[in-house]
PDB file of N, CA and C in Angstrom:
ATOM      1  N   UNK A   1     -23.163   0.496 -10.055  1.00  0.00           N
ATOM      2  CA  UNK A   1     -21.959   0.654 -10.835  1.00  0.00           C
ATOM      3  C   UNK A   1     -21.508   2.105 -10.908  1.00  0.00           C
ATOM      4  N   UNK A   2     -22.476   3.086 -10.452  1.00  0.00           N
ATOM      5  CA  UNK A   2     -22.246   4.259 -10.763  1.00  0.00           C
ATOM      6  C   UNK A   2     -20.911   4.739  -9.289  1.00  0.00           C
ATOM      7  N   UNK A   3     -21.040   4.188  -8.803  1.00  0.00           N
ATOM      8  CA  UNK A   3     -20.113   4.141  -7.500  1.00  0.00           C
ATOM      9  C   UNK A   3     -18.756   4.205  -7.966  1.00  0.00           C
ATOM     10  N   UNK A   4     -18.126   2.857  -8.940  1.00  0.00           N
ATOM     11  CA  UNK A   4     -16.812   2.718  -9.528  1.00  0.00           C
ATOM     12  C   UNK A   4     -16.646   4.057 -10.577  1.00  0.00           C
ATOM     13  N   UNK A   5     -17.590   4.735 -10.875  1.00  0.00           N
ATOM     14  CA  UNK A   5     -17.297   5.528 -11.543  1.00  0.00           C
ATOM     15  C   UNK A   5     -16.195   7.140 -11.079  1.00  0.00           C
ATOM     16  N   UNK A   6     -17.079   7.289 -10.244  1.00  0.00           N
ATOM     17  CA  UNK A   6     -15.739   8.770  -9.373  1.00  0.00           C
ATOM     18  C   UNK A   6     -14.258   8.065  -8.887  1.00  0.00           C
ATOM     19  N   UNK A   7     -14.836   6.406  -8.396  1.00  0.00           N
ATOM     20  CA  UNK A   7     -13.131   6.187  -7.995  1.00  0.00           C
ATOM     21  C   UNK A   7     -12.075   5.922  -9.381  1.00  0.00           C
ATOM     22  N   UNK A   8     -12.796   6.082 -10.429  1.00  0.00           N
ATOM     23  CA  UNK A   8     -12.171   5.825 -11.921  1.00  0.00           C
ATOM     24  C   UNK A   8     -11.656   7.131 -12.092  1.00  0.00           C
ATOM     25  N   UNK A   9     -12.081   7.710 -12.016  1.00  0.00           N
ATOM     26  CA  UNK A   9     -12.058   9.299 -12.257  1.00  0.00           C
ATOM     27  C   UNK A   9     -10.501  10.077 -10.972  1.00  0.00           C
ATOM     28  N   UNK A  10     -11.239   9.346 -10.024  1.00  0.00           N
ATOM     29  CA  UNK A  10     -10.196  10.096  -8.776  1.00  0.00           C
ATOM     30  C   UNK A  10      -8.866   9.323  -9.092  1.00  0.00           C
ATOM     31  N   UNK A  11      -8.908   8.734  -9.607  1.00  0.00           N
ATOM     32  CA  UNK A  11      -7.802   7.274  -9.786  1.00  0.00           C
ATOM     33  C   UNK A  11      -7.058   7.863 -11.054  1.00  0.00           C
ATOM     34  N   UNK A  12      -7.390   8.415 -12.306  1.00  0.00           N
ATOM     35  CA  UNK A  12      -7.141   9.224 -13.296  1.00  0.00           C
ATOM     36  C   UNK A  12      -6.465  10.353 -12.805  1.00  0.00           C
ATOM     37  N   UNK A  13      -7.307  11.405 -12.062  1.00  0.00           N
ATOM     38  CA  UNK A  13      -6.318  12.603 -11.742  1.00  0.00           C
ATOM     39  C   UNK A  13      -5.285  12.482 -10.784  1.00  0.00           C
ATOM     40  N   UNK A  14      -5.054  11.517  -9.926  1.00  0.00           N
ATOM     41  CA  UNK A  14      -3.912  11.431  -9.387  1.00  0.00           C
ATOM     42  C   UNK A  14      -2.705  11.084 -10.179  1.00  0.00           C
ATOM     43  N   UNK A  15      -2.809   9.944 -11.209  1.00  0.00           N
ATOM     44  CA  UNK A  15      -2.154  10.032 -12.347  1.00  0.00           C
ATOM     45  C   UNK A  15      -1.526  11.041 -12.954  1.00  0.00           C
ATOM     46  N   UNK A  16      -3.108  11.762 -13.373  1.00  0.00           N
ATOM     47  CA  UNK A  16      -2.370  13.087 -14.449  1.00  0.00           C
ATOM     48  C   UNK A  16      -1.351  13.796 -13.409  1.00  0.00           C
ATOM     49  N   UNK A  17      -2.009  14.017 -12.298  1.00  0.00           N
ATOM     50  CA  UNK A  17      -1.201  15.300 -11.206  1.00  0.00           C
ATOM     51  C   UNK A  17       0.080  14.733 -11.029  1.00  0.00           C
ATOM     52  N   UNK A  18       0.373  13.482 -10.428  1.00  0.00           N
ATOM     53  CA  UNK A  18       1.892  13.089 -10.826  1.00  0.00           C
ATOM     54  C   UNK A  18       2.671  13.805 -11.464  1.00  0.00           C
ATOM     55  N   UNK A  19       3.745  14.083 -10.606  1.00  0.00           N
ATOM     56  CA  UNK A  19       4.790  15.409 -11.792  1.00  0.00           C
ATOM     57  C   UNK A  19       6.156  14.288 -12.408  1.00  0.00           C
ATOM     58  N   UNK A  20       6.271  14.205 -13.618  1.00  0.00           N
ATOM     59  CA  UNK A  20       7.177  13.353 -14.794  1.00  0.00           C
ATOM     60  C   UNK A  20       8.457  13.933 -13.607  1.00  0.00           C
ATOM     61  N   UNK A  21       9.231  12.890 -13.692  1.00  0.00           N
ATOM     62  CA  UNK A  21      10.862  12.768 -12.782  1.00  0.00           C
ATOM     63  C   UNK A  21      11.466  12.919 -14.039  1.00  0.00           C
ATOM     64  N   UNK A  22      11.397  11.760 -15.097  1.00  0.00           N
ATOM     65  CA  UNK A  22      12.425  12.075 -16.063  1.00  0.00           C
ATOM     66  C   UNK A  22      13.139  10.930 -15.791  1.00  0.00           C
ATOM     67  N   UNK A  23      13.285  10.483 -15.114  1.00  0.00           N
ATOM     68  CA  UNK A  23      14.442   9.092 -14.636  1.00  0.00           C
ATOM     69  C   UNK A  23      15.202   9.630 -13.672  1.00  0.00           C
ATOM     70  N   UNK A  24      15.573  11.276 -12.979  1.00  0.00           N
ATOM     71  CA  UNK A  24      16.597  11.731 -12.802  1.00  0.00           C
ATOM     72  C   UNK A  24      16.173  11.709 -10.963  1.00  0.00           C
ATOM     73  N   UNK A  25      14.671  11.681 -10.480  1.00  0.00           N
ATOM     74  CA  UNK A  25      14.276  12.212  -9.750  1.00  0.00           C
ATOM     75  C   UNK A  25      14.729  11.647  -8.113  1.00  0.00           C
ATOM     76  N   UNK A  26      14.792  10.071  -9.228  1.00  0.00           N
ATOM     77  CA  UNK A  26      14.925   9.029  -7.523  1.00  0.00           C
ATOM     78  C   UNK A  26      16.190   8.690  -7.070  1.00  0.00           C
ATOM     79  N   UNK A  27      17.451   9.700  -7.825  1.00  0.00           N
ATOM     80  CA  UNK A  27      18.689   9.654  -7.371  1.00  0.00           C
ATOM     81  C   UNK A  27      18.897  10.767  -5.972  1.00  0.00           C
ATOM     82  N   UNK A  28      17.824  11.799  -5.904  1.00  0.00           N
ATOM     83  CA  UNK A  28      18.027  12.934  -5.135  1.00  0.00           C
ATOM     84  C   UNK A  28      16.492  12.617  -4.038  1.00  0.00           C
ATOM     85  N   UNK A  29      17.013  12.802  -2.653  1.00  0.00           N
ATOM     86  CA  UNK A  29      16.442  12.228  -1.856  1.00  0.00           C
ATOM     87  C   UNK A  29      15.309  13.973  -1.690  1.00  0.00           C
ATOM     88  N   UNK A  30      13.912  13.088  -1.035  1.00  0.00           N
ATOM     89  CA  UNK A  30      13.098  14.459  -1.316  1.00  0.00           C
ATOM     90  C   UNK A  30      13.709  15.136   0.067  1.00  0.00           C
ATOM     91  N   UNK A  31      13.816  16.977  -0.395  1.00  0.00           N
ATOM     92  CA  UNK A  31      14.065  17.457   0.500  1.00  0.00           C
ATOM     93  C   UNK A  31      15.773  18.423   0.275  1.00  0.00           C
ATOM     94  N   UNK A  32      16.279  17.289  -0.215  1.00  0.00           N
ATOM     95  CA  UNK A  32      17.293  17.945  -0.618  1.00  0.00           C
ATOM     96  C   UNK A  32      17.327  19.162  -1.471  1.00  0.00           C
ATOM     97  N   UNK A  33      18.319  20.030  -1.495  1.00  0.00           N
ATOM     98  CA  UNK A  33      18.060  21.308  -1.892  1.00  0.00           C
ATOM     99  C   UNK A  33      18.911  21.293  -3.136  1.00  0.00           C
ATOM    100  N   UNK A  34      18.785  21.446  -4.060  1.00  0.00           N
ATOM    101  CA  UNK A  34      20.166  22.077  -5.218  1.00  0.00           C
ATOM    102  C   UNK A  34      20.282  23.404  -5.279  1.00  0.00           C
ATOM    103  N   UNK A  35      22.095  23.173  -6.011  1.00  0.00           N
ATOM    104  CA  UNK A  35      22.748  24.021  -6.203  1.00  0.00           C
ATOM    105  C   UNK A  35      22.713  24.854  -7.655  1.00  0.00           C
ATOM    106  N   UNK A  36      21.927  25.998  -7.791  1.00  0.00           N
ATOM    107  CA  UNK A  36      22.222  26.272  -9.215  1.00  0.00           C
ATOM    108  C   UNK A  36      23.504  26.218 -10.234  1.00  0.00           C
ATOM    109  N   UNK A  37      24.175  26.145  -9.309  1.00  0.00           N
ATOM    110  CA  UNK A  37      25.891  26.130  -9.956  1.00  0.00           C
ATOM    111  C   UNK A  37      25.859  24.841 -10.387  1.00  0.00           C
ATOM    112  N   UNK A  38      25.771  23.815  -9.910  1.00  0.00           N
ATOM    113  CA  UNK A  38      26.268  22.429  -9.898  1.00  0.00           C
ATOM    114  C   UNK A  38      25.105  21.692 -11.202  1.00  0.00           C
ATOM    115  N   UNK A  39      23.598  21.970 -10.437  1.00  0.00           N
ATOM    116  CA  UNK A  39      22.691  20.883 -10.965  1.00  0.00           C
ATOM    117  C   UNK A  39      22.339  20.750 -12.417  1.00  0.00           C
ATOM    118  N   UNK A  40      22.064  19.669 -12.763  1.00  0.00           N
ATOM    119  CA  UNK A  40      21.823  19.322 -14.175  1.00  0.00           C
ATOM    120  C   UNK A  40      20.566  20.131 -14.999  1.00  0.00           C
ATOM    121  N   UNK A  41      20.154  19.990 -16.095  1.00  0.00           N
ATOM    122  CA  UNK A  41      19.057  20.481 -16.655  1.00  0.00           C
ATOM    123  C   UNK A  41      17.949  19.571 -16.019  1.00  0.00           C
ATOM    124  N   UNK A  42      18.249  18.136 -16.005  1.00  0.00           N
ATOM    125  CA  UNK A  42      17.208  17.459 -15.449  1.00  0.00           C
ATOM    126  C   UNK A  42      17.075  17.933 -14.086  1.00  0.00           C
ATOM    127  N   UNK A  43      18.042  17.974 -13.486  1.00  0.00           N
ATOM    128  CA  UNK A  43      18.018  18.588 -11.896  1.00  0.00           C
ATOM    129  C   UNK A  43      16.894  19.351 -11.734  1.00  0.00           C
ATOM    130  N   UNK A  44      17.213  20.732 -12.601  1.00  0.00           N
ATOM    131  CA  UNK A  44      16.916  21.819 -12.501  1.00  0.00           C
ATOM    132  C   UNK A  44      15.008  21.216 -12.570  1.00  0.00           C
ATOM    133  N   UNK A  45      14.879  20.740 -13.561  1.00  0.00           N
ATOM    134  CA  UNK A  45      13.188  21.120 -14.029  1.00  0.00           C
ATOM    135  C   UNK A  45      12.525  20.268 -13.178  1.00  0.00           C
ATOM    136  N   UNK A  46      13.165  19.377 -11.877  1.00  0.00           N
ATOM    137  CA  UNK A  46      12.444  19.099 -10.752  1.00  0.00           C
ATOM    138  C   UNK A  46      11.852  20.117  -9.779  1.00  0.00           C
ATOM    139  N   UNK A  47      11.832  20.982  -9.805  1.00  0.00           N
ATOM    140  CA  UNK A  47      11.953  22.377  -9.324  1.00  0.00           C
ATOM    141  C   UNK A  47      10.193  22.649  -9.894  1.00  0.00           C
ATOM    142  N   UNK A  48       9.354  22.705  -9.330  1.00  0.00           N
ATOM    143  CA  UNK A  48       8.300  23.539  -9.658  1.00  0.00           C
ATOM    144  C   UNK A  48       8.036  24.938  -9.774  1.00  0.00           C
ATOM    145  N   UNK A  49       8.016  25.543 -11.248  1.00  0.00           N
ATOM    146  CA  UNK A  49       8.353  26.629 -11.682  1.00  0.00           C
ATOM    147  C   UNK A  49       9.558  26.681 -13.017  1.00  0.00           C
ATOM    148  N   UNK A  50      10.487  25.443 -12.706  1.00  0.00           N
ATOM    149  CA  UNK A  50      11.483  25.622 -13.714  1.00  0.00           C
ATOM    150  C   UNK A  50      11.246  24.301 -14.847  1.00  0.00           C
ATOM    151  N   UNK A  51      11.330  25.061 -16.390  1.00  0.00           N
ATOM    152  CA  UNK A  51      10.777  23.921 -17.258  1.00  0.00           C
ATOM    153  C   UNK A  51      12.323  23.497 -18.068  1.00  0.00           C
ATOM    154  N   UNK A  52      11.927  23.229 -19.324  1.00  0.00           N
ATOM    155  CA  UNK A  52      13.359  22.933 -20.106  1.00  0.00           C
ATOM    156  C   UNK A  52      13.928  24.413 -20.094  1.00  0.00           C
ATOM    157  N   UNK A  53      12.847  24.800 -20.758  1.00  0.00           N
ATOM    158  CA  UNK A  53      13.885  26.500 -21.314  1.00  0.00           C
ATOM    159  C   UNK A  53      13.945  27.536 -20.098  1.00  0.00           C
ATOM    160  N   UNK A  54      14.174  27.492 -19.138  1.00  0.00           N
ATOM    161  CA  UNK A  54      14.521  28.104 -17.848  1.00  0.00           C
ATOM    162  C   UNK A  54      15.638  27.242 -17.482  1.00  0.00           C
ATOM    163  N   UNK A  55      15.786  26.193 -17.448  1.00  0.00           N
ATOM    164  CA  UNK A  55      16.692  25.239 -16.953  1.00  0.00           C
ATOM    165  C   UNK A  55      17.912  25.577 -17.963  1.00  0.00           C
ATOM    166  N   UNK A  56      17.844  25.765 -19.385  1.00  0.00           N
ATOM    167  CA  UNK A  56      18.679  25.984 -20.437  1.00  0.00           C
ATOM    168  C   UNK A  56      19.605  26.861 -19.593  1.00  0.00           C
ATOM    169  N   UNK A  57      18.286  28.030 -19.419  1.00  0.00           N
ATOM    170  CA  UNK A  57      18.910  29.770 -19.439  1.00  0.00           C
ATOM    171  C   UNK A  57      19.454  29.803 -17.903  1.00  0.00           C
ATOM    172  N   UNK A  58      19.356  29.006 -17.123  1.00  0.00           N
ATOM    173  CA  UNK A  58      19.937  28.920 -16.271  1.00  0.00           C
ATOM    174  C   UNK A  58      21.638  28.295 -15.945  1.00  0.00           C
ATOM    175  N   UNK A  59      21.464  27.473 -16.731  1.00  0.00           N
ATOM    176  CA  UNK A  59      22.523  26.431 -17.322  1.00  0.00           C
ATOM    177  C   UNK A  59      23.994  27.558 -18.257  1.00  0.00           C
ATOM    178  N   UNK A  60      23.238  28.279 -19.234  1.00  0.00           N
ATOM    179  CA  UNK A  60      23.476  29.425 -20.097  1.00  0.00           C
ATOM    180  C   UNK A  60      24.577  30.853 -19.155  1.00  0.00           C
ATOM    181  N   UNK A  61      23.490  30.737 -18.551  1.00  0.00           N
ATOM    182  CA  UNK A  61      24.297  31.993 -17.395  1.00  0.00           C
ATOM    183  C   UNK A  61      25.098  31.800 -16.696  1.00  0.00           C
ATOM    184  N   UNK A  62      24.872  30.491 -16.179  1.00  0.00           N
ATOM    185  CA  UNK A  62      26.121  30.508 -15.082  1.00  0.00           C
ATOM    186  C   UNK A  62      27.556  29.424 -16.292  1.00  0.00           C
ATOM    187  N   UNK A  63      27.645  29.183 -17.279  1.00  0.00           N
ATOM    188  CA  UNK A  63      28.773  28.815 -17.809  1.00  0.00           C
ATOM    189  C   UNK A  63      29.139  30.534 -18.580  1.00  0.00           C
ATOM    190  N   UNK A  64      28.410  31.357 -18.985  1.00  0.00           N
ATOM    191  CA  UNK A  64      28.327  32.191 -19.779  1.00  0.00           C
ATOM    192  C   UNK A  64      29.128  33.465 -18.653  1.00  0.00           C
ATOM    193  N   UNK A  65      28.656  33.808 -17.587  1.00  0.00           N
ATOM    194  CA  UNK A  65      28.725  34.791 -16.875  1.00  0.00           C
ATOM    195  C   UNK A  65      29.716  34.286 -15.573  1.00  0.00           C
ATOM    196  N   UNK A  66      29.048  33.195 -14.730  1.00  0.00           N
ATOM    197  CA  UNK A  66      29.878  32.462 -14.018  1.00  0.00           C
ATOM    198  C   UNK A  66      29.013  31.869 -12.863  1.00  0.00           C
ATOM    199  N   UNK A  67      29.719  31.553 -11.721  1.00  0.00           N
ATOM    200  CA  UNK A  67      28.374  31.095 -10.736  1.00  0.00           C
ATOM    201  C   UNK A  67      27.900  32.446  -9.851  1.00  0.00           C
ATOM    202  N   UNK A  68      26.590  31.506  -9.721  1.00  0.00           N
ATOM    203  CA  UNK A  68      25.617  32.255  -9.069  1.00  0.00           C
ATOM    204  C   UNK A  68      26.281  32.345  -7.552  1.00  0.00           C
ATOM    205  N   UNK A  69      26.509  33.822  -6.961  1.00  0.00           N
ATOM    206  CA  UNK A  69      26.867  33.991  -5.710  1.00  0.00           C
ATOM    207  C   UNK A  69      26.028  33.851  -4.229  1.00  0.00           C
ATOM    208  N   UNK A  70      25.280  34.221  -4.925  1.00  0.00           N
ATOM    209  CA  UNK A  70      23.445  34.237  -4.115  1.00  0.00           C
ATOM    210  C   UNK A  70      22.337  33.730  -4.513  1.00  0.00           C
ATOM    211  N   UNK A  71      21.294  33.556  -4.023  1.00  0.00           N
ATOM    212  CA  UNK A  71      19.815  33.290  -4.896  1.00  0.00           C
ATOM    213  C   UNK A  71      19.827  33.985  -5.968  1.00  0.00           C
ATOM    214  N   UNK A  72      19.568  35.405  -4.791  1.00  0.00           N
ATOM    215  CA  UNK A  72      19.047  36.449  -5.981  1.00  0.00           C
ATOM    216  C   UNK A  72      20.047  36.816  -7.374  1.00  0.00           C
ATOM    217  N   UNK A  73      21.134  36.401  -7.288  1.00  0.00           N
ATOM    218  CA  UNK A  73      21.736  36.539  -8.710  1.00  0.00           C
ATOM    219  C   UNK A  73      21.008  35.741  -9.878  1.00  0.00           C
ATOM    220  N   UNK A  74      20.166  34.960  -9.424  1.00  0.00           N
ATOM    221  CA  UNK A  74      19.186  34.335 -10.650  1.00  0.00           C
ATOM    222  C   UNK A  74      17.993  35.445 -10.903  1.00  0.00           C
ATOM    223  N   UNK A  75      18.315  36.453 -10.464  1.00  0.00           N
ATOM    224  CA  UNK A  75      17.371  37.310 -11.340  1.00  0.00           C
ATOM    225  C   UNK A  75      17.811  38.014 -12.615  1.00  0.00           C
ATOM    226  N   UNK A  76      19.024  37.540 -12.532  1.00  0.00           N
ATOM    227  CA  UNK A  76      19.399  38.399 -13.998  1.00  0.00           C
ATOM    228  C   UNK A  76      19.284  36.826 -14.801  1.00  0.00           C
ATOM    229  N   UNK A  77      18.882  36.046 -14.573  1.00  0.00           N
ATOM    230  CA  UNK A  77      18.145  35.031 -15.516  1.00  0.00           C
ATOM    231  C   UNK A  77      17.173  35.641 -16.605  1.00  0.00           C
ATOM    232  N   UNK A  78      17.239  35.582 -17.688  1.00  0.00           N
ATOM    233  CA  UNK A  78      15.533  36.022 -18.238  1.00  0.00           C
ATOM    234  C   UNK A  78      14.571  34.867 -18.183  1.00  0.00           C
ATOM    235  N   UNK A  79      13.490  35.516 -18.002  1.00  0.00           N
ATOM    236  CA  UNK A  79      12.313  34.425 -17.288  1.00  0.00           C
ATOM    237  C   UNK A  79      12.613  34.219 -15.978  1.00  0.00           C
ATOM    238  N   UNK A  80      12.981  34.839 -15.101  1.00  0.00           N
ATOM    239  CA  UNK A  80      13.414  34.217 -13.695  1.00  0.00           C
ATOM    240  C   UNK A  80      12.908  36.241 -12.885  1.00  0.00           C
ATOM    241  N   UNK A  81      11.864  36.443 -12.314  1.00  0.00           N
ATOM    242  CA  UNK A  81      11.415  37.620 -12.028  1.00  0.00           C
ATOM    243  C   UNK A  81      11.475  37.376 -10.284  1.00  0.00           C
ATOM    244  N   UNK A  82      10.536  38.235  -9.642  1.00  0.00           N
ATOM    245  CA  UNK A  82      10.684  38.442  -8.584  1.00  0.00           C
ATOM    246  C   UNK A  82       9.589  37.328  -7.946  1.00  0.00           C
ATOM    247  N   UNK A  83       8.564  37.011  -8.526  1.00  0.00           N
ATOM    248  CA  UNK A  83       7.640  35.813  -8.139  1.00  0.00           C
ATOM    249  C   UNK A  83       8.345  34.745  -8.651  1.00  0.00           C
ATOM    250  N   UNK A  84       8.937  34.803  -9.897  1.00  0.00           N
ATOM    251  CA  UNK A  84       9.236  32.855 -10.372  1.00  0.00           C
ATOM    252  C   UNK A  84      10.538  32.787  -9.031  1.00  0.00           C
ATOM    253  N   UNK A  85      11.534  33.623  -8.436  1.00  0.00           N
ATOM    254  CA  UNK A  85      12.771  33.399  -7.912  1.00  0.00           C
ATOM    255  C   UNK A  85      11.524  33.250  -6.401  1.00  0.00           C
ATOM    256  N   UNK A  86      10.953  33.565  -5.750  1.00  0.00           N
ATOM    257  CA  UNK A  86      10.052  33.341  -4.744  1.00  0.00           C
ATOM    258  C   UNK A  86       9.409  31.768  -4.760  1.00  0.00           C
ATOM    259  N   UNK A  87       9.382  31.071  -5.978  1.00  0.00           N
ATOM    260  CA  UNK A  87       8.901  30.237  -6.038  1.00  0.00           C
ATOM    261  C   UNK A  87       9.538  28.674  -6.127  1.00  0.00           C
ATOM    262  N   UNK A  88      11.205  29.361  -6.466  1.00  0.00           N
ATOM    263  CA  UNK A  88      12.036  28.496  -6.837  1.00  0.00           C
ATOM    264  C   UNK A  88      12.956  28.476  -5.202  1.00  0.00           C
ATOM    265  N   UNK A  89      12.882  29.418  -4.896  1.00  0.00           N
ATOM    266  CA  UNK A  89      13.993  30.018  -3.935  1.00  0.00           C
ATOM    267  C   UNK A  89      14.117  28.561  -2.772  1.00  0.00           C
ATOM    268  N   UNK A  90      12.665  28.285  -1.953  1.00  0.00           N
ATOM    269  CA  UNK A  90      12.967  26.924  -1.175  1.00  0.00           C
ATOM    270  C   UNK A  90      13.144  25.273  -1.856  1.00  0.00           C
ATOM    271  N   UNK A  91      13.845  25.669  -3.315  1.00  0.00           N
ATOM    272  CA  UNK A  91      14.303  24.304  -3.655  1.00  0.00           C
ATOM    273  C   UNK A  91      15.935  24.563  -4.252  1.00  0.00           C
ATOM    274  N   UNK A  92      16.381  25.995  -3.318  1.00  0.00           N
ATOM    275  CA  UNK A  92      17.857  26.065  -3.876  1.00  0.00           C
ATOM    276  C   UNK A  92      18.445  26.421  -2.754  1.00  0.00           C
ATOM    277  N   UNK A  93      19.864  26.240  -2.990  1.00  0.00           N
ATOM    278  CA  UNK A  93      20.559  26.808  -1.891  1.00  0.00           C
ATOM    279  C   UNK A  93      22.115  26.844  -2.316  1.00  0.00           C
ATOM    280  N   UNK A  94      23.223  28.035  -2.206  1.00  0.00           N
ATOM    281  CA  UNK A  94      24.422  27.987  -2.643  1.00  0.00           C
ATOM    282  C   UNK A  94      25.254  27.017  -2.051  1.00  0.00           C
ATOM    283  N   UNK A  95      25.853  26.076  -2.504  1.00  0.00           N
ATOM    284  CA  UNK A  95      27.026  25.835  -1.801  1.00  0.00           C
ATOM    285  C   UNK A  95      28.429  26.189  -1.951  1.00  0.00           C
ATOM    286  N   UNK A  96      28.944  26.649  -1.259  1.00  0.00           N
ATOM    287  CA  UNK A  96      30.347  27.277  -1.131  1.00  0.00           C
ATOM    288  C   UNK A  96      31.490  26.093  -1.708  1.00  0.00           C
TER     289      UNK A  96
END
């Protein structure tokens, strides 16, 4: 019986590791890139690296200031540095 025991276990952390969609996830095909200008808060926190309150302040800036011209204009995000924009960078892309 001790056998069923690790596949209980391995069977658990795949679970936990599962990353929460939110409901929002299985409208956007994997691969696709968003637009910081456009995408939703839910959008946004599909993004590994971006949570609610990054998604806010992201949300915040570009109605507040205007759209983002480039990537790197999400560095004047706060909370958004030179590693978190490295980390976010291959799940964005501008569209014109």
């Amino acid at each position: 019986m001790s056998s069923t025991e690790p596949e209980a276990a391995v069977d658990a952390e795949e679970k936990q590791g599962a990353p929460s969609t939110g409901g929002a996830v299985g409208e956007e095909p994997v691969g696709q890139l968003l637009d910081p200008n456009t995408a939703t808060n839910e959008e946004l926190q599909t993004i590994p690296g971006i949570g609610p309150v990054l998604a806010a302040r992201i949300i915040e800036y570009r109605e507040t200031v205007g759209k983002f011209r480039s990537i790197e204009d999400l560095l004047a995000v706060k909370g958004i540095g030179e590693k978190t924009l490295a980390k976010i960078r291959p799940y964005l892309e501008i569209k014109e």
